[in-house]
Protein backbone atom coordinates (compact mmCIF):
# COMPACT_ATOMS: atom_id res chain seq x y z
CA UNK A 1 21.63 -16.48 15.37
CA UNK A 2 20.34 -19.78 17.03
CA UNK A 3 17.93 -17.85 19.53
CA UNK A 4 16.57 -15.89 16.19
CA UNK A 5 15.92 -19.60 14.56
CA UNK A 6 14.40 -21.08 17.21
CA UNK A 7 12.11 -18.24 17.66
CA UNK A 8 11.32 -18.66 13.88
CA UNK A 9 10.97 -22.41 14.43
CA UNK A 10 8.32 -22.43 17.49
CA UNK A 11 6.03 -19.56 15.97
CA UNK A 12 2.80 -21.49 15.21
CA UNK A 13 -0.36 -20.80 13.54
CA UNK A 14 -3.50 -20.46 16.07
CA UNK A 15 -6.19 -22.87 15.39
CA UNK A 16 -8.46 -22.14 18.26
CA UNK A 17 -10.83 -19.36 18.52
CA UNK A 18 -9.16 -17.95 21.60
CA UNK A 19 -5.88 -18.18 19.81
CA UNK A 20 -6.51 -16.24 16.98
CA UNK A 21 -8.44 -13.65 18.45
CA UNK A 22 -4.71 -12.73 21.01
CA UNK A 23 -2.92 -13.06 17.43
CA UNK A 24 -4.89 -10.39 16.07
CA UNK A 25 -5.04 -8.24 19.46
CA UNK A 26 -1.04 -8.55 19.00
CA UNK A 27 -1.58 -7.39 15.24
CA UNK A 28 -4.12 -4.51 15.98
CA UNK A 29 -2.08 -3.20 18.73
CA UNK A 30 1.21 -3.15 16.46
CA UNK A 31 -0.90 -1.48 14.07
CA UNK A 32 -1.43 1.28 16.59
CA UNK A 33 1.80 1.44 17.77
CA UNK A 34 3.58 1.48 14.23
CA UNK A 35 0.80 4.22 13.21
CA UNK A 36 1.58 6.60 16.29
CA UNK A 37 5.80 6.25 16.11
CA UNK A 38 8.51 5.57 13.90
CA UNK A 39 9.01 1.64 13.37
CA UNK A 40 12.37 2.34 14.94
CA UNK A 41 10.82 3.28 18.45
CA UNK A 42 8.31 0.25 18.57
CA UNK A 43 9.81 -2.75 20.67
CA UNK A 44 8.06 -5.97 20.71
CA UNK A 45 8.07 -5.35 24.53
CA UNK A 46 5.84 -1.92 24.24
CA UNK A 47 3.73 -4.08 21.77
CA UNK A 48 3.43 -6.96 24.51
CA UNK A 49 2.67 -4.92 26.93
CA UNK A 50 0.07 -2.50 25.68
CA UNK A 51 -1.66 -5.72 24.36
CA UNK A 52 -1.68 -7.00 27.43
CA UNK A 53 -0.12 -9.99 26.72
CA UNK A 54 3.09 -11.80 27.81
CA UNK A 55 6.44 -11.18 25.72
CA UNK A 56 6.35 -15.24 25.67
CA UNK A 57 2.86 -15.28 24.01
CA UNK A 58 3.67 -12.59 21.12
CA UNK A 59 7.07 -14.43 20.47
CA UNK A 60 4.58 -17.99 19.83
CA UNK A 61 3.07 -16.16 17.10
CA UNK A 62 5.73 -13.72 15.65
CA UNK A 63 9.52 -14.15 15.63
CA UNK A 64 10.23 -10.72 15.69
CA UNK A 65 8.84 -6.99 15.82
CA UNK A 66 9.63 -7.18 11.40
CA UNK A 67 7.33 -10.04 10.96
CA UNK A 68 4.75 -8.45 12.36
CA UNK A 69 5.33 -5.13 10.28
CA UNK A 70 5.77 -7.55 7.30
CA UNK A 71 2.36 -9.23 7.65
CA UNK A 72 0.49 -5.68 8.34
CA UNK A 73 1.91 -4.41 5.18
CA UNK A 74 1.07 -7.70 3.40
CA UNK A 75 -2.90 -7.18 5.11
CA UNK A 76 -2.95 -3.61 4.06
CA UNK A 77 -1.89 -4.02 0.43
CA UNK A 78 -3.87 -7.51 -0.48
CA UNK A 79 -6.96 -5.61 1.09
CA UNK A 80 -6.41 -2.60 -1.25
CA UNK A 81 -4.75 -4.28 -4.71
CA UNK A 82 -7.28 -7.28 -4.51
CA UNK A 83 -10.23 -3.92 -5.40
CA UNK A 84 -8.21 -2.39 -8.07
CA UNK A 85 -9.88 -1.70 -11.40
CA UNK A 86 -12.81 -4.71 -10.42
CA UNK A 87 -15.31 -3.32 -12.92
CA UNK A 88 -16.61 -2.85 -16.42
CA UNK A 89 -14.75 -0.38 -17.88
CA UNK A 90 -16.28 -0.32 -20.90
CA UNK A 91 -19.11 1.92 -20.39
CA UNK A 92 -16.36 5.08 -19.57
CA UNK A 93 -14.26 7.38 -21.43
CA UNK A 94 -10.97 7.28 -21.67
CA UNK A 95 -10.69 10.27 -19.42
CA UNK A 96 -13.23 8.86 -17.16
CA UNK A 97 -11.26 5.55 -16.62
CA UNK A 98 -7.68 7.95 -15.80
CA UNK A 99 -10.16 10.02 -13.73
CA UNK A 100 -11.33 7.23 -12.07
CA UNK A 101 -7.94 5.11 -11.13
CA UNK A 102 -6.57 8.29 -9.89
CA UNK A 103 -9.55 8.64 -7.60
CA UNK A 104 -9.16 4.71 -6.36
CA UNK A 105 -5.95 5.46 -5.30
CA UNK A 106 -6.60 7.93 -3.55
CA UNK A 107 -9.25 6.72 -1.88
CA UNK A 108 -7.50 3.70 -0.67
CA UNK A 109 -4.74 5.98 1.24
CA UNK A 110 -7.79 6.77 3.08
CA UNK A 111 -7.81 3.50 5.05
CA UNK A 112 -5.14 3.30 7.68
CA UNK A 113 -3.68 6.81 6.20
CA UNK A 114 -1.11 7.14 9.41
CA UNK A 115 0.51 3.35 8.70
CA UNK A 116 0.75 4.28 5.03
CA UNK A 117 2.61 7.18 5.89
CA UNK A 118 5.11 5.50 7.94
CA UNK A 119 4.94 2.72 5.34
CA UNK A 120 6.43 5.12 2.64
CA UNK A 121 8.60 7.39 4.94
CA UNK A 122 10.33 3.67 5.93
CA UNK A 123 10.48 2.76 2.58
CA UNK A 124 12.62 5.78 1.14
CA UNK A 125 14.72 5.16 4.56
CA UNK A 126 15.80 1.70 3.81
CA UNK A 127 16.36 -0.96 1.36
CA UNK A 128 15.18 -3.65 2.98
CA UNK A 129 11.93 -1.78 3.65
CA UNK A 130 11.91 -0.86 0.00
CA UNK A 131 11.94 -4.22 -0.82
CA UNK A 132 9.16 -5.31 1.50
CA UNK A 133 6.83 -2.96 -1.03
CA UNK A 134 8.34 -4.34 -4.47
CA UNK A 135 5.81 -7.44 -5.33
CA UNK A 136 2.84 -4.61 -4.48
CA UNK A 137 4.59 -1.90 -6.67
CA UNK A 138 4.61 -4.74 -9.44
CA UNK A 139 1.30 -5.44 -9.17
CA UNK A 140 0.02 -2.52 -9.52
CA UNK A 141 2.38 -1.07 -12.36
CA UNK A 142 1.61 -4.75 -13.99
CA UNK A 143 -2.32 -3.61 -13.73
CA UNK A 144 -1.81 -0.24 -15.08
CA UNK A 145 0.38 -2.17 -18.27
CA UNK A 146 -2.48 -4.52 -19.26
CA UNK A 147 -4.70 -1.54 -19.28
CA UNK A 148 -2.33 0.66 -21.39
CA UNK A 149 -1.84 -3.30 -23.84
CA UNK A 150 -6.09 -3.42 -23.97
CA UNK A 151 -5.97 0.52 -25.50
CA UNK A 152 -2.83 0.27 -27.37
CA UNK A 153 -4.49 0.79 -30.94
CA UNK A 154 -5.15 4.51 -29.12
CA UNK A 155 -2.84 5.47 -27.87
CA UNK A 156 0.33 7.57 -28.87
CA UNK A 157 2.88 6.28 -26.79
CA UNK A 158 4.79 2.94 -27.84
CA UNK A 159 6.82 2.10 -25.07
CA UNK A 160 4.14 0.75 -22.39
CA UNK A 161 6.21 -0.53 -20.00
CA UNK A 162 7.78 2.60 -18.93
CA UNK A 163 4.66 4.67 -19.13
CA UNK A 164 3.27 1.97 -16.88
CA UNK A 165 6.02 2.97 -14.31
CA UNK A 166 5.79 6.60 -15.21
CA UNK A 167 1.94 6.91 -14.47
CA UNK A 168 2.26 4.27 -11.45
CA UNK A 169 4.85 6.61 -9.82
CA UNK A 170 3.54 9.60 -10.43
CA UNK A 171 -0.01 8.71 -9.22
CA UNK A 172 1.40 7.95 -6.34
CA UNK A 173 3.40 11.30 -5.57
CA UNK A 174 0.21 12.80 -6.48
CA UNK A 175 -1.91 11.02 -4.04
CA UNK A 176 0.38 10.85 -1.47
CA UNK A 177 0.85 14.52 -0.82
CA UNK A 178 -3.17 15.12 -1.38
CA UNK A 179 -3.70 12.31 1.12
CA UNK A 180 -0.77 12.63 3.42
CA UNK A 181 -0.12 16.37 3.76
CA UNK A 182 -3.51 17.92 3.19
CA UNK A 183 -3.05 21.94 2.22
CA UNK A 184 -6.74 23.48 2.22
CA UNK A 185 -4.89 25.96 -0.45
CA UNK A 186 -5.26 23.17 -3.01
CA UNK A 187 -8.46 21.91 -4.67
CA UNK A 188 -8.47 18.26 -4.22
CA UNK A 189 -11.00 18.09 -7.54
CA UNK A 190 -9.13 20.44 -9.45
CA UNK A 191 -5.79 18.50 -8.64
CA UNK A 192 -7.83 15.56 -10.05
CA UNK A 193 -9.20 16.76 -13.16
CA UNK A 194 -5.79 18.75 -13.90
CA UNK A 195 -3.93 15.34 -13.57
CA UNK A 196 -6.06 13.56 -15.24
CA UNK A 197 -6.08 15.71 -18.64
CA UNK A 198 -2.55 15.87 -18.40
CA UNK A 199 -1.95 11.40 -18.13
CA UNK A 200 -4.54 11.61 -21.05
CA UNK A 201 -3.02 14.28 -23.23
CA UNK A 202 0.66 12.24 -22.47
CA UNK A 203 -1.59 8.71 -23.37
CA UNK A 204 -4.27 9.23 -25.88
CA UNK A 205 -3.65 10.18 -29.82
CA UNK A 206 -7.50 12.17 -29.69
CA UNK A 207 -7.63 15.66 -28.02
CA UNK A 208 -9.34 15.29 -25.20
């Protein structure tokens, strides 16, 4: 337990230009690594090494092979949450705006699409992973709620704090097997539209 504090203790922050830049060759090459295998078969060793860097150098900067993973997923998820729903919506339809989150999502599982995959696969493995996720999973459920509390006088539905989970989880089974496990059997657009109509006809008191 000591060596694991002291590691934690004598991490430091890089300041210099040089310093940074071998912080985020450590980073980039974890990113590989982590992308390529299973978390599990990732030491910070192999990371060290295929950085070219000394085990004593990526232990100044990270504690541990987790913090690492921890501030990759943290990158990854400000990066893509920071985007989410930025614009004007109201210029669209109803169906347009469903159409249109659906497609965002998607489209961000198109950066870094093999670390999101492990991401997810790690995250149904183990609790602590799971937990790694939860402020992200908030966010974006929170950002799908003040959307559903904006177009409350149309909608059907009364209870928007479960359809905000329903529609966040469900997007995301969605997307993840269009963006993980491609099948050239399905029609990516006609997934889309399909989904959509069907979050709108759950959501909206007018017929589409």
């Amino acid at each position: 337990m000591k060596s694991k504090e002291s590691k934690q203790k004598n991490t430091r922050i890089p300041k210099q230009k040089r310093s940074i830049e071998r912080k985020k060759l450590i980073k980039n090459t974890a990113l590989l690594l982590f992308s390529e295998k299973d978390y599990a078969n990732v030491s910070t060793n192999e990371i060290a090494k295929t950085a070219g860097v000394s085990i004593g150098s990526l232990y100044s900067y990270y504690p541990n092979k987790k913090a690492i993973y921890d501030e990759l997923v943290k990158d990854l998820y400000s990066n893509i949450l920071e985007k989410i729903i930025p614009e004007d919506l109201s210029q669209f339809s109803f169906f347009e705006i469903i159409k249109k989150y659906i497609i965002f999502i998607l489209d961000s599982h198109s950066y870094l699409t093999l670390f999101q995959k492990k991401i997810t696969a790690l995250s149904y493995q183990s609790d602590d992973f799971r937990e790694l996720e939860k402020p992200y999973r908030i966010f974006a459920t929170n950002k799908i709620l003040s959307l559903l509390e904006f177009y409350s006088p149309n909608l059907k539905i009364k209870d928007l704090s479960t359809a905000s989970f329903i529609i966040h989880t469900t997007v995301e089974s969605i997307v993840h097997e269009l963006a993980f496990y491609p099948d050239e059997t399905q029609n990516k657009e006609k997934v889309i539209n399909e989904f959509a109509e069907m979050l709108y006809n759950y959501l909206f008191k007018e017929p589409l």
